[in-house]
PDB file of N, CA and C in Angstrom:
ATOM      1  N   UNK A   1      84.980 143.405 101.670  1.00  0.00           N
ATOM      2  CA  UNK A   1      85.830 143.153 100.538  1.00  0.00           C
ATOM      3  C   UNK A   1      86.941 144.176 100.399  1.00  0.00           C
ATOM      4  N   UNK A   2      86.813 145.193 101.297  1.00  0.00           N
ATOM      5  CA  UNK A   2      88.052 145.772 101.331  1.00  0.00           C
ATOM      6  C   UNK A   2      89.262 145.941 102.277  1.00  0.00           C
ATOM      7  N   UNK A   3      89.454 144.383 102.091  1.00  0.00           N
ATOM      8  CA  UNK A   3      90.631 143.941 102.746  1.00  0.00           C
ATOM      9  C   UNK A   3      91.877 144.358 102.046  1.00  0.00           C
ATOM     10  N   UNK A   4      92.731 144.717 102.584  1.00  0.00           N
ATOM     11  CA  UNK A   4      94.595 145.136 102.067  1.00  0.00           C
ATOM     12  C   UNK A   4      94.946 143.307 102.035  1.00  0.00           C
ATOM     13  N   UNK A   5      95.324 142.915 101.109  1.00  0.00           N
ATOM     14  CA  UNK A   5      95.912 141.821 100.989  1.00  0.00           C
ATOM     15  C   UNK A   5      97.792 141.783 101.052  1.00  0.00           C
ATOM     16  N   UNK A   6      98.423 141.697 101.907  1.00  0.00           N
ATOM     17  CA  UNK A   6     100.131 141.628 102.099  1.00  0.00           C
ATOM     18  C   UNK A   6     100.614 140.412 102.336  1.00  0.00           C
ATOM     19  N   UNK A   7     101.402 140.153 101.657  1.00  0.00           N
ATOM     20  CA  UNK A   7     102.627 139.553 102.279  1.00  0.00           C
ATOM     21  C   UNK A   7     103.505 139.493 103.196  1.00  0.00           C
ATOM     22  N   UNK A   8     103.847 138.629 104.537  1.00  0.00           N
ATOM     23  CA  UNK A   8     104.803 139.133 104.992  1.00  0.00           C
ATOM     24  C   UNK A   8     106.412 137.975 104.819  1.00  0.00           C
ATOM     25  N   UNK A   9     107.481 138.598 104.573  1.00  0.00           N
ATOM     26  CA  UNK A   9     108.100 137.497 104.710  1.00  0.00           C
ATOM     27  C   UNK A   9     109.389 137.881 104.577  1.00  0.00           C
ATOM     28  N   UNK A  10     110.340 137.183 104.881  1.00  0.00           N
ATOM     29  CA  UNK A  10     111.520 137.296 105.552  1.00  0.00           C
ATOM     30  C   UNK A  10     112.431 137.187 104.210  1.00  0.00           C
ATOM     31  N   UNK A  11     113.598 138.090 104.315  1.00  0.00           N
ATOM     32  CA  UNK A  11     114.514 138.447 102.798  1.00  0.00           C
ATOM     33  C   UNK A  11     115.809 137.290 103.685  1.00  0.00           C
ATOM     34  N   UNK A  12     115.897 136.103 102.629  1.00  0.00           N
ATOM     35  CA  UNK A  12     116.902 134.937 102.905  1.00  0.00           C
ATOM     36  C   UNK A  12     118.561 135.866 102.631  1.00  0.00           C
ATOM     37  N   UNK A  13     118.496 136.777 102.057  1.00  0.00           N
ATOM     38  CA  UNK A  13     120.064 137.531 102.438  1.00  0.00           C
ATOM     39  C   UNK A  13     120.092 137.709 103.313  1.00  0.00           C
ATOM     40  N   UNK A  14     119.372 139.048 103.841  1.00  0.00           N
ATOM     41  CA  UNK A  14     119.480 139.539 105.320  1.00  0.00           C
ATOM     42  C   UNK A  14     118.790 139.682 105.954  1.00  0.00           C
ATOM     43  N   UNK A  15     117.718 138.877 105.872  1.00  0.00           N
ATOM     44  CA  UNK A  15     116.846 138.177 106.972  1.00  0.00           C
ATOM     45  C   UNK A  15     116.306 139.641 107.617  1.00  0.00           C
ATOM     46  N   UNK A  16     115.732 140.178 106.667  1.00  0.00           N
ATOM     47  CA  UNK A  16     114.916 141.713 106.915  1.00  0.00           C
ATOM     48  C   UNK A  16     113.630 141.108 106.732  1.00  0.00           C
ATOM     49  N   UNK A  17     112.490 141.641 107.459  1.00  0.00           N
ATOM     50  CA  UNK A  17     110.850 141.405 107.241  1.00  0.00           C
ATOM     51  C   UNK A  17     110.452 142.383 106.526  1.00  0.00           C
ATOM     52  N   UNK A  18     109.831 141.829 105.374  1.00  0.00           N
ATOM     53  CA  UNK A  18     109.383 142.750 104.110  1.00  0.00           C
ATOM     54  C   UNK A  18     107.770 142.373 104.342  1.00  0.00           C
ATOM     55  N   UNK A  19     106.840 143.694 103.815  1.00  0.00           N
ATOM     56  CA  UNK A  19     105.230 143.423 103.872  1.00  0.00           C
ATOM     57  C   UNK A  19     105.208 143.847 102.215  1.00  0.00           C
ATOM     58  N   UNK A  20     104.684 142.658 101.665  1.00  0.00           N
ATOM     59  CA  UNK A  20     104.428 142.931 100.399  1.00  0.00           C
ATOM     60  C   UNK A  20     103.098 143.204 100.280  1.00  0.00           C
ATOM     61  N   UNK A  21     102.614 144.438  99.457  1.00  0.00           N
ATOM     62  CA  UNK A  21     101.123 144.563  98.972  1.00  0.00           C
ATOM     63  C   UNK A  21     101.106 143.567  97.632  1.00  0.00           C
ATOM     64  N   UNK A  22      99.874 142.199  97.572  1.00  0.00           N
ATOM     65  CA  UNK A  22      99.560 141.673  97.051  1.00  0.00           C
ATOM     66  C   UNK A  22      99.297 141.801  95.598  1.00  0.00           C
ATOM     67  N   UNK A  23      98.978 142.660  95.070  1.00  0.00           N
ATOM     68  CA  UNK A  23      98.249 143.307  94.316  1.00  0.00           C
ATOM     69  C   UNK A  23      99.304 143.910  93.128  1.00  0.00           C
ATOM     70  N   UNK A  24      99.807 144.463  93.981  1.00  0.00           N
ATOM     71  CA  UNK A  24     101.358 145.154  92.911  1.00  0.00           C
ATOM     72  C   UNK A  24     102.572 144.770  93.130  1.00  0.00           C
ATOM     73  N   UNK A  25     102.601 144.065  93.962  1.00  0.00           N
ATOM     74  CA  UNK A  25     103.981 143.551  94.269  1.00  0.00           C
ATOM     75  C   UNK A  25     104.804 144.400  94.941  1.00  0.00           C
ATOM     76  N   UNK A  26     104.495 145.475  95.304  1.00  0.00           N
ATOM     77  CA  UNK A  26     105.236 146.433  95.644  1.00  0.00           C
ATOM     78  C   UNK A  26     105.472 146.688  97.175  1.00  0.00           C
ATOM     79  N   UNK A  27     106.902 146.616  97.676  1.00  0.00           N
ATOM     80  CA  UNK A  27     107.503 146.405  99.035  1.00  0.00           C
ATOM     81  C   UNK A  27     106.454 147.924  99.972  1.00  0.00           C
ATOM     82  N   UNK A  28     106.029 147.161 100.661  1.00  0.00           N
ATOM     83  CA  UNK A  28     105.545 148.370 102.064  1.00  0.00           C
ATOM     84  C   UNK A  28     106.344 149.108 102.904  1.00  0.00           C
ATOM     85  N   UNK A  29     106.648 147.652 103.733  1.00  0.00           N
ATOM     86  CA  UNK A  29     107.653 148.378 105.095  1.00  0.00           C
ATOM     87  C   UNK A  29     108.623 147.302 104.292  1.00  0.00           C
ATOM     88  N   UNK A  30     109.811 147.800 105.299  1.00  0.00           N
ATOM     89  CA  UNK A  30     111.155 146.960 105.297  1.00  0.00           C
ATOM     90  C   UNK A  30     111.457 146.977 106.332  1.00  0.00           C
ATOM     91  N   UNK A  31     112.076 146.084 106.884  1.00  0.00           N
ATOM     92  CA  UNK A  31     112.602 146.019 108.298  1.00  0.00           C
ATOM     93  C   UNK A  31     113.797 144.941 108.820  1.00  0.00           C
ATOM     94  N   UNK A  32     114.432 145.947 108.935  1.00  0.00           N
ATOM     95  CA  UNK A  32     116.121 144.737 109.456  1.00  0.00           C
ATOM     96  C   UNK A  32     116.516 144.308 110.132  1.00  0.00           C
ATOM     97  N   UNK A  33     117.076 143.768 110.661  1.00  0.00           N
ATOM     98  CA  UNK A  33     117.101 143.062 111.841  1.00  0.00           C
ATOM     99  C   UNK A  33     118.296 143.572 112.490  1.00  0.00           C
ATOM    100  N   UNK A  34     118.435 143.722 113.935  1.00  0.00           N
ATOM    101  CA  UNK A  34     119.030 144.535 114.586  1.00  0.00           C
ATOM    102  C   UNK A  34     120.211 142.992 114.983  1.00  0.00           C
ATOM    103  N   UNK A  35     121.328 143.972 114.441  1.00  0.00           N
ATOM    104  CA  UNK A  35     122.972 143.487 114.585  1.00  0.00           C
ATOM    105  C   UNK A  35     123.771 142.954 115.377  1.00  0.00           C
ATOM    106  N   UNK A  36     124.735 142.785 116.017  1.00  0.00           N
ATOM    107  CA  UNK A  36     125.331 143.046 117.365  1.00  0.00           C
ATOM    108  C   UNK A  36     126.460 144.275 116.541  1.00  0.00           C
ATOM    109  N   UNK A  37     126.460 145.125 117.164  1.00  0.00           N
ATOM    110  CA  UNK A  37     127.718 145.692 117.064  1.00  0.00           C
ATOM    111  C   UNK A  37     128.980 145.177 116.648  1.00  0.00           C
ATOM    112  N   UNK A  38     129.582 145.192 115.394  1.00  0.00           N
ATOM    113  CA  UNK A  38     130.623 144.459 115.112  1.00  0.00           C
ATOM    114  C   UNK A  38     130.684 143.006 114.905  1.00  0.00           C
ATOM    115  N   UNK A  39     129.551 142.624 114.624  1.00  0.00           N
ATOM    116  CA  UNK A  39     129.300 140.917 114.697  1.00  0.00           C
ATOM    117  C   UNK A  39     129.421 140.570 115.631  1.00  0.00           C
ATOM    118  N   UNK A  40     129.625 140.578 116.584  1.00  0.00           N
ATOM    119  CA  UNK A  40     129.854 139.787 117.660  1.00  0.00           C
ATOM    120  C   UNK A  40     131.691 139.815 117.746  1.00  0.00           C
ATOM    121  N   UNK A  41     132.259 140.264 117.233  1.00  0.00           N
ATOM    122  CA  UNK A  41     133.515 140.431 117.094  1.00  0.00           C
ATOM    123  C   UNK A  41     134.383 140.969 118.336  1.00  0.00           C
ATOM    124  N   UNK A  42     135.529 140.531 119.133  1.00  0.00           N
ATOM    125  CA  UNK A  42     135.907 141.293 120.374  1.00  0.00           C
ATOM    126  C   UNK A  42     136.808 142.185 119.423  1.00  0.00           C
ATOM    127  N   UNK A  43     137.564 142.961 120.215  1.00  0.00           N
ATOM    128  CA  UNK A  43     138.297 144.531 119.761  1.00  0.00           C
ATOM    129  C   UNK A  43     139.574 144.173 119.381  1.00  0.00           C
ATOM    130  N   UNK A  44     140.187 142.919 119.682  1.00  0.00           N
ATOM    131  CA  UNK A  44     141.319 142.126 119.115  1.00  0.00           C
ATOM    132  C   UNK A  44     140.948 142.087 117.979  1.00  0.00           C
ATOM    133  N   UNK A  45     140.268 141.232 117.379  1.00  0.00           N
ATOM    134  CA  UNK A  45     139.954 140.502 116.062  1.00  0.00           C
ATOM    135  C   UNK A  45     139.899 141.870 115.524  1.00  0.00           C
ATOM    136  N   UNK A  46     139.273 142.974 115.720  1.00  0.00           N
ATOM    137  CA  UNK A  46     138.929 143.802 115.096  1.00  0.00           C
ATOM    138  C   UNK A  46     140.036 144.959 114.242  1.00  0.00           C
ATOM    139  N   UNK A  47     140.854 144.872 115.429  1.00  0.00           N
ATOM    140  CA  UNK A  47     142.242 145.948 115.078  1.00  0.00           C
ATOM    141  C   UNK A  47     143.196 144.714 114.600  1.00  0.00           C
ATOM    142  N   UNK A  48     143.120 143.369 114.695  1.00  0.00           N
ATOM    143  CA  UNK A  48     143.840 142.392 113.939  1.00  0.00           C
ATOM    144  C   UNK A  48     143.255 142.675 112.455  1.00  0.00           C
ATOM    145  N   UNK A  49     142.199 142.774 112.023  1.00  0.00           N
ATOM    146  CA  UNK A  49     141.361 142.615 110.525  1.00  0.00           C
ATOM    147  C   UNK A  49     141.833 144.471 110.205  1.00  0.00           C
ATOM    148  N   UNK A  50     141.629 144.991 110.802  1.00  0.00           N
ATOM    149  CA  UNK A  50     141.974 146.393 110.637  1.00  0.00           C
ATOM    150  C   UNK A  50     143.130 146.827 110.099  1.00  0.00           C
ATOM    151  N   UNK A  51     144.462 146.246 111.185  1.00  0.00           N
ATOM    152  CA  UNK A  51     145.963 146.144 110.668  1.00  0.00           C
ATOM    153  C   UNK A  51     145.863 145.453 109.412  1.00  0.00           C
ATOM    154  N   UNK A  52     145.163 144.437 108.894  1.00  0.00           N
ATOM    155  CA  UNK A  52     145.571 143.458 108.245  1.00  0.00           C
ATOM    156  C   UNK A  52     145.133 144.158 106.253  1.00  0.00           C
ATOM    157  N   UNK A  53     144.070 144.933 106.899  1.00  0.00           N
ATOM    158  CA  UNK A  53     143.223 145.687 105.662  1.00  0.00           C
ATOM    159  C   UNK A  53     144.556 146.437 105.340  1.00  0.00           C
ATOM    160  N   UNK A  54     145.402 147.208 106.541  1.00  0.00           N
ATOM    161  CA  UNK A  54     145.866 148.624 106.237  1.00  0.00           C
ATOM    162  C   UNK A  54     147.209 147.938 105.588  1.00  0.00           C
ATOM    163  N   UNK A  55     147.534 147.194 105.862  1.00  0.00           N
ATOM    164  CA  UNK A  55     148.596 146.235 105.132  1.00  0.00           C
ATOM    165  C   UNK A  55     148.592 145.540 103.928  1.00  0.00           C
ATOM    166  N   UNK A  56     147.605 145.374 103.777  1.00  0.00           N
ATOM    167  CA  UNK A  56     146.459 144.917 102.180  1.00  0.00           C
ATOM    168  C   UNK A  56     146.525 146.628 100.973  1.00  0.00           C
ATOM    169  N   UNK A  57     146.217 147.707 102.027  1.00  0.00           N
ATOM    170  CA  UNK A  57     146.572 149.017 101.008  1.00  0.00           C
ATOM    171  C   UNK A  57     147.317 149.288 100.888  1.00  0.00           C
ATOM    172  N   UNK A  58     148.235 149.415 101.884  1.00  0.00           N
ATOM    173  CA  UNK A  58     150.006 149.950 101.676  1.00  0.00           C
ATOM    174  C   UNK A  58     150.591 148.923 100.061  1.00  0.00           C
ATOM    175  N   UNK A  59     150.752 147.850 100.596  1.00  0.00           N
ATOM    176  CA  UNK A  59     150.668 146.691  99.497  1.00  0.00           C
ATOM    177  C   UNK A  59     150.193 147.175  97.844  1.00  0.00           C
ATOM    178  N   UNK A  60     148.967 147.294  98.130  1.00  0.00           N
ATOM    179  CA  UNK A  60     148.503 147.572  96.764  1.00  0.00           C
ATOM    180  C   UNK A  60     148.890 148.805  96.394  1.00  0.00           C
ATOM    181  N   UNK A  61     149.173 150.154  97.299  1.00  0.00           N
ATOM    182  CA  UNK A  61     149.908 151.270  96.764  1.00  0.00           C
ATOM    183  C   UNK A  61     151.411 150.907  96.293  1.00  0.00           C
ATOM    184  N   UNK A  62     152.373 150.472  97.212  1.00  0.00           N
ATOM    185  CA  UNK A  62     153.436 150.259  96.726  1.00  0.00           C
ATOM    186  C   UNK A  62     153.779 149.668  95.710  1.00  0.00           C
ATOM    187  N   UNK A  63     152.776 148.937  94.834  1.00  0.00           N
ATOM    188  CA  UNK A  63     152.793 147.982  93.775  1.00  0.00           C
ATOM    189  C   UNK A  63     152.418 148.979  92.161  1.00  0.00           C
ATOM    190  N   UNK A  64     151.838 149.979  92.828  1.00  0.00           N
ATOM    191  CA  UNK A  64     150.934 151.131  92.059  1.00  0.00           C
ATOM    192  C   UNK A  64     152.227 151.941  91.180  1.00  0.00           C
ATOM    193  N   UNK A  65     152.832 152.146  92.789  1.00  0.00           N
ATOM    194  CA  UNK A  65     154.067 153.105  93.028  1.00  0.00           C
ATOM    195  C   UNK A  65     155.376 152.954  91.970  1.00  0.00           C
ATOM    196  N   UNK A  66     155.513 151.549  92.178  1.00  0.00           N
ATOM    197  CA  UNK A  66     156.826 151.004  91.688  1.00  0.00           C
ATOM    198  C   UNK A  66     156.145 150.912  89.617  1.00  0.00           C
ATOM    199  N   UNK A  67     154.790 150.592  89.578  1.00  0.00           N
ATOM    200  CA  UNK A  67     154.551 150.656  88.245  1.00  0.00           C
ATOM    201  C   UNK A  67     154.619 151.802  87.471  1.00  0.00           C
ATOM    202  N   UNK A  68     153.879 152.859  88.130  1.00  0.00           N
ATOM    203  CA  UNK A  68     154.115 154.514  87.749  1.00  0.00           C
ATOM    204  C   UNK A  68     155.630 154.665  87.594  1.00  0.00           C
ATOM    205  N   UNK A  69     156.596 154.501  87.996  1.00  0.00           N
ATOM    206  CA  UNK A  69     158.324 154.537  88.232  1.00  0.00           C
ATOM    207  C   UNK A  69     158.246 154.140  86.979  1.00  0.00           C
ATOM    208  N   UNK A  70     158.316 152.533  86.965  1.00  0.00           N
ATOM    209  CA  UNK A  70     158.335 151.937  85.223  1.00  0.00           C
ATOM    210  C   UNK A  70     158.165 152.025  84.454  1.00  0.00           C
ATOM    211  N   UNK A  71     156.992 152.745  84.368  1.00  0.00           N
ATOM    212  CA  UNK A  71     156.144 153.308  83.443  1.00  0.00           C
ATOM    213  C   UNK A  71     157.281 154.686  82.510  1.00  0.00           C
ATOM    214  N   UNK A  72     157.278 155.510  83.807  1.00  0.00           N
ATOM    215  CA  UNK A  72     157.831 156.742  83.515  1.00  0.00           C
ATOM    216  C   UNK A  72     159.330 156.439  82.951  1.00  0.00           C
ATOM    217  N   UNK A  73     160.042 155.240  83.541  1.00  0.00           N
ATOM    218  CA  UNK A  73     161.297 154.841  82.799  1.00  0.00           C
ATOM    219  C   UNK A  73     161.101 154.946  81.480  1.00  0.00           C
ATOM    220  N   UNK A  74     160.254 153.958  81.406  1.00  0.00           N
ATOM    221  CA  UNK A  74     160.040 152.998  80.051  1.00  0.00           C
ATOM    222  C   UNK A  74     159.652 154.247  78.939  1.00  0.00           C
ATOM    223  N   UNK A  75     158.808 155.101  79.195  1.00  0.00           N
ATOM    224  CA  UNK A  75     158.723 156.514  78.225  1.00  0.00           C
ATOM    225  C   UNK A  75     159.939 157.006  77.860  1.00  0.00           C
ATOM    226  N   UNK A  76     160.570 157.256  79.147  1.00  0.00           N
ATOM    227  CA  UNK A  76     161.549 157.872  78.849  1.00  0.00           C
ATOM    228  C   UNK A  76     162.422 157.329  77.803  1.00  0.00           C
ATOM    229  N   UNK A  77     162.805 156.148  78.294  1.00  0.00           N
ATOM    230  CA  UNK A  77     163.502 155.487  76.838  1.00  0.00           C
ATOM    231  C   UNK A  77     163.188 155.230  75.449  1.00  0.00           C
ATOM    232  N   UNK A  78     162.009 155.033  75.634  1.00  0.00           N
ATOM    233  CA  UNK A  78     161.262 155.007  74.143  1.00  0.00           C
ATOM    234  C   UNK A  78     161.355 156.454  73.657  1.00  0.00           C
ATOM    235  N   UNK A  79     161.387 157.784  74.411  1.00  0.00           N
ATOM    236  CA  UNK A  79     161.419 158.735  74.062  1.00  0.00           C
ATOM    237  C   UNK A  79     162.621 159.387  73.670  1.00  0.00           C
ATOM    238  N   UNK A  80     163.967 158.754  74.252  1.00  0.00           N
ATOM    239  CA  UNK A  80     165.370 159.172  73.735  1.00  0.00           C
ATOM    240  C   UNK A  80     165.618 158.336  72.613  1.00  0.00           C
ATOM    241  N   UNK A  81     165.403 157.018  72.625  1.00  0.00           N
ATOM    242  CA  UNK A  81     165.230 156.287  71.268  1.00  0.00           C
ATOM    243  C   UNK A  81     164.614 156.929  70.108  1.00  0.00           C
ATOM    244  N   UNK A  82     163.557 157.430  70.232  1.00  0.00           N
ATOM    245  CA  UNK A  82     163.091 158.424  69.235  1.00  0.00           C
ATOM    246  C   UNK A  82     163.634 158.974  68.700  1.00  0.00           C
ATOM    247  N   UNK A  83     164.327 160.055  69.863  1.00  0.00           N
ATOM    248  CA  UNK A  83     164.919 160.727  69.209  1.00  0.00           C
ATOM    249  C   UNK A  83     166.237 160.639  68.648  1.00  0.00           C
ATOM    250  N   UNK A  84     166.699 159.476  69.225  1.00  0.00           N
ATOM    251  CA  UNK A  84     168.614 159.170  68.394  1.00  0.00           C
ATOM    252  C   UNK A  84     167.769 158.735  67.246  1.00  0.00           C
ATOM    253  N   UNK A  85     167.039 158.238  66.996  1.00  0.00           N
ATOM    254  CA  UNK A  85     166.903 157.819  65.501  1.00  0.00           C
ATOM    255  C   UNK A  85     166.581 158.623  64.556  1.00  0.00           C
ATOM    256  N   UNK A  86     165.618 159.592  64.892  1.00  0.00           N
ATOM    257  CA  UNK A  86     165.107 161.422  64.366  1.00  0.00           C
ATOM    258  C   UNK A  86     166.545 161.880  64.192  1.00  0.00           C
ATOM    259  N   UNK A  87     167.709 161.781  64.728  1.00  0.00           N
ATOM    260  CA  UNK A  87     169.113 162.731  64.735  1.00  0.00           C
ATOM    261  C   UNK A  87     169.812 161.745  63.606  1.00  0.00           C
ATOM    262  N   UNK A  88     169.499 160.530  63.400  1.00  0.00           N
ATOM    263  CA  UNK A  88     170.121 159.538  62.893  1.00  0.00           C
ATOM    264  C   UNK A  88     169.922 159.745  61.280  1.00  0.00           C
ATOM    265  N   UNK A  89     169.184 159.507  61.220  1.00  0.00           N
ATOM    266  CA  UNK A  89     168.505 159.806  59.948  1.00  0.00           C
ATOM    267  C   UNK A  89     166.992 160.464  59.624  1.00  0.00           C
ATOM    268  N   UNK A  90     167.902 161.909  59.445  1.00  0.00           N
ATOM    269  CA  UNK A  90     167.333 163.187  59.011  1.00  0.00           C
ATOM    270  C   UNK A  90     166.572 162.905  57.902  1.00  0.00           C
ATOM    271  N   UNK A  91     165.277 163.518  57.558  1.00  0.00           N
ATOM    272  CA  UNK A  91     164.792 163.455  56.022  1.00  0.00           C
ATOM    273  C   UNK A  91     165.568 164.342  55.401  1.00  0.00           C
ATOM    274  N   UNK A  92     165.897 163.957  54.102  1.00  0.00           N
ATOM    275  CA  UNK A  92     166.617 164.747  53.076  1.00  0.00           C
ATOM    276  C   UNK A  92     165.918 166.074  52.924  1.00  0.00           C
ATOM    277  N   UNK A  93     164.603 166.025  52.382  1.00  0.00           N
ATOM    278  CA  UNK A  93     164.115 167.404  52.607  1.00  0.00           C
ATOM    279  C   UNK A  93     162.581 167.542  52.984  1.00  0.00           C
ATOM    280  N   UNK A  94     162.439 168.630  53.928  1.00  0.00           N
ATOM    281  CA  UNK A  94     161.442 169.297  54.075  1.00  0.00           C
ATOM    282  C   UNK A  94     160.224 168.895  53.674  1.00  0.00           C
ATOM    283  N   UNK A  95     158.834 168.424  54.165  1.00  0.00           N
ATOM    284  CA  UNK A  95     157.815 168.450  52.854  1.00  0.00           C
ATOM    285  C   UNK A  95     157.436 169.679  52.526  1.00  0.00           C
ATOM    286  N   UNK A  96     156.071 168.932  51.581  1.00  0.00           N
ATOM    287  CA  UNK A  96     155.808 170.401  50.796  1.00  0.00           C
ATOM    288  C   UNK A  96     154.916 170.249  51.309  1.00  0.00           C
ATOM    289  N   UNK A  97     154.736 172.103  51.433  1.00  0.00           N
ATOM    290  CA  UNK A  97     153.581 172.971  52.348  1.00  0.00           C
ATOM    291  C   UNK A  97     152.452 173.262  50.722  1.00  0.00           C
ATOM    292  N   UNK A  98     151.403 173.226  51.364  1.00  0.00           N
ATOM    293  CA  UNK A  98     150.565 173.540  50.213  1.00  0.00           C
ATOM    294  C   UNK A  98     150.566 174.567  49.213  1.00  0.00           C
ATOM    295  N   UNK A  99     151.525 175.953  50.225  1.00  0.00           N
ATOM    296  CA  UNK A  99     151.422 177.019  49.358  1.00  0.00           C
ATOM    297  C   UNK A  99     152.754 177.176  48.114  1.00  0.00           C
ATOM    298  N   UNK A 100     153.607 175.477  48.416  1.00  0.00           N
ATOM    299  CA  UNK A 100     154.351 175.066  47.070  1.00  0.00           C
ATOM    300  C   UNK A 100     153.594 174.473  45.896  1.00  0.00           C
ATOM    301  N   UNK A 101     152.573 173.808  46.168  1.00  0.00           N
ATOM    302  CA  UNK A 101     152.291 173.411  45.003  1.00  0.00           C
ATOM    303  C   UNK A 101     151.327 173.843  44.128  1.00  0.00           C
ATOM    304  N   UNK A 102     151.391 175.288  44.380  1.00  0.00           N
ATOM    305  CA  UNK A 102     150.588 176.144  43.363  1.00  0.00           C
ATOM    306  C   UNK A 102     151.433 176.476  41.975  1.00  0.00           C
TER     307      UNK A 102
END
């Protein structure tokens, strides 16, 4: 009666062999299944998908690039606007500091 009761059985993602202990459910071994190198992929396809990634980042930097620019415009103007209007119309006076209204 003191048999180890397991499971064995195959993970439908990636088709790894898992030994489950019965009892707790809890994974034993794991085991994956051996790849081909690169999928099966020749060295064309590979530096084709490669170029194609590095062209995919440049892309998304330059898009980054040109927003940071805009960005920094767009402050800027909101920030001289500010201030022509601060020069424009001055408050008449000063507020009051607390140690006036004693």
């Amino acid at each position: 009666m003191s048999e180890k009761k397991q499971w064995t059985l195959r993970c439908p993602e990636c088709e790894a062999t898992l030994v489950i202990d019965a009892a707790t459910g809890e994974v034993i071994s794991h085991r994956a299944i051996k790849k081909p190198p690169a999928e099966g992929k020749d060295m064309e396809t590979l530096l084709a998908e490669l170029d194609q990634e590095k062209a995919e980042a440049e892309s998304v930097f330059d898009r980054e690039m040109a927003a940071m620019e805009d960005r920094d415009r767009l402050l800027e103007e909101k920030f001289e606007q500010a201030l022509k209007r601060a020069e424009e119309d001055p408050d008449e006076e000063p507020p009051l500091r607390p140690i006036d209204l004693d």
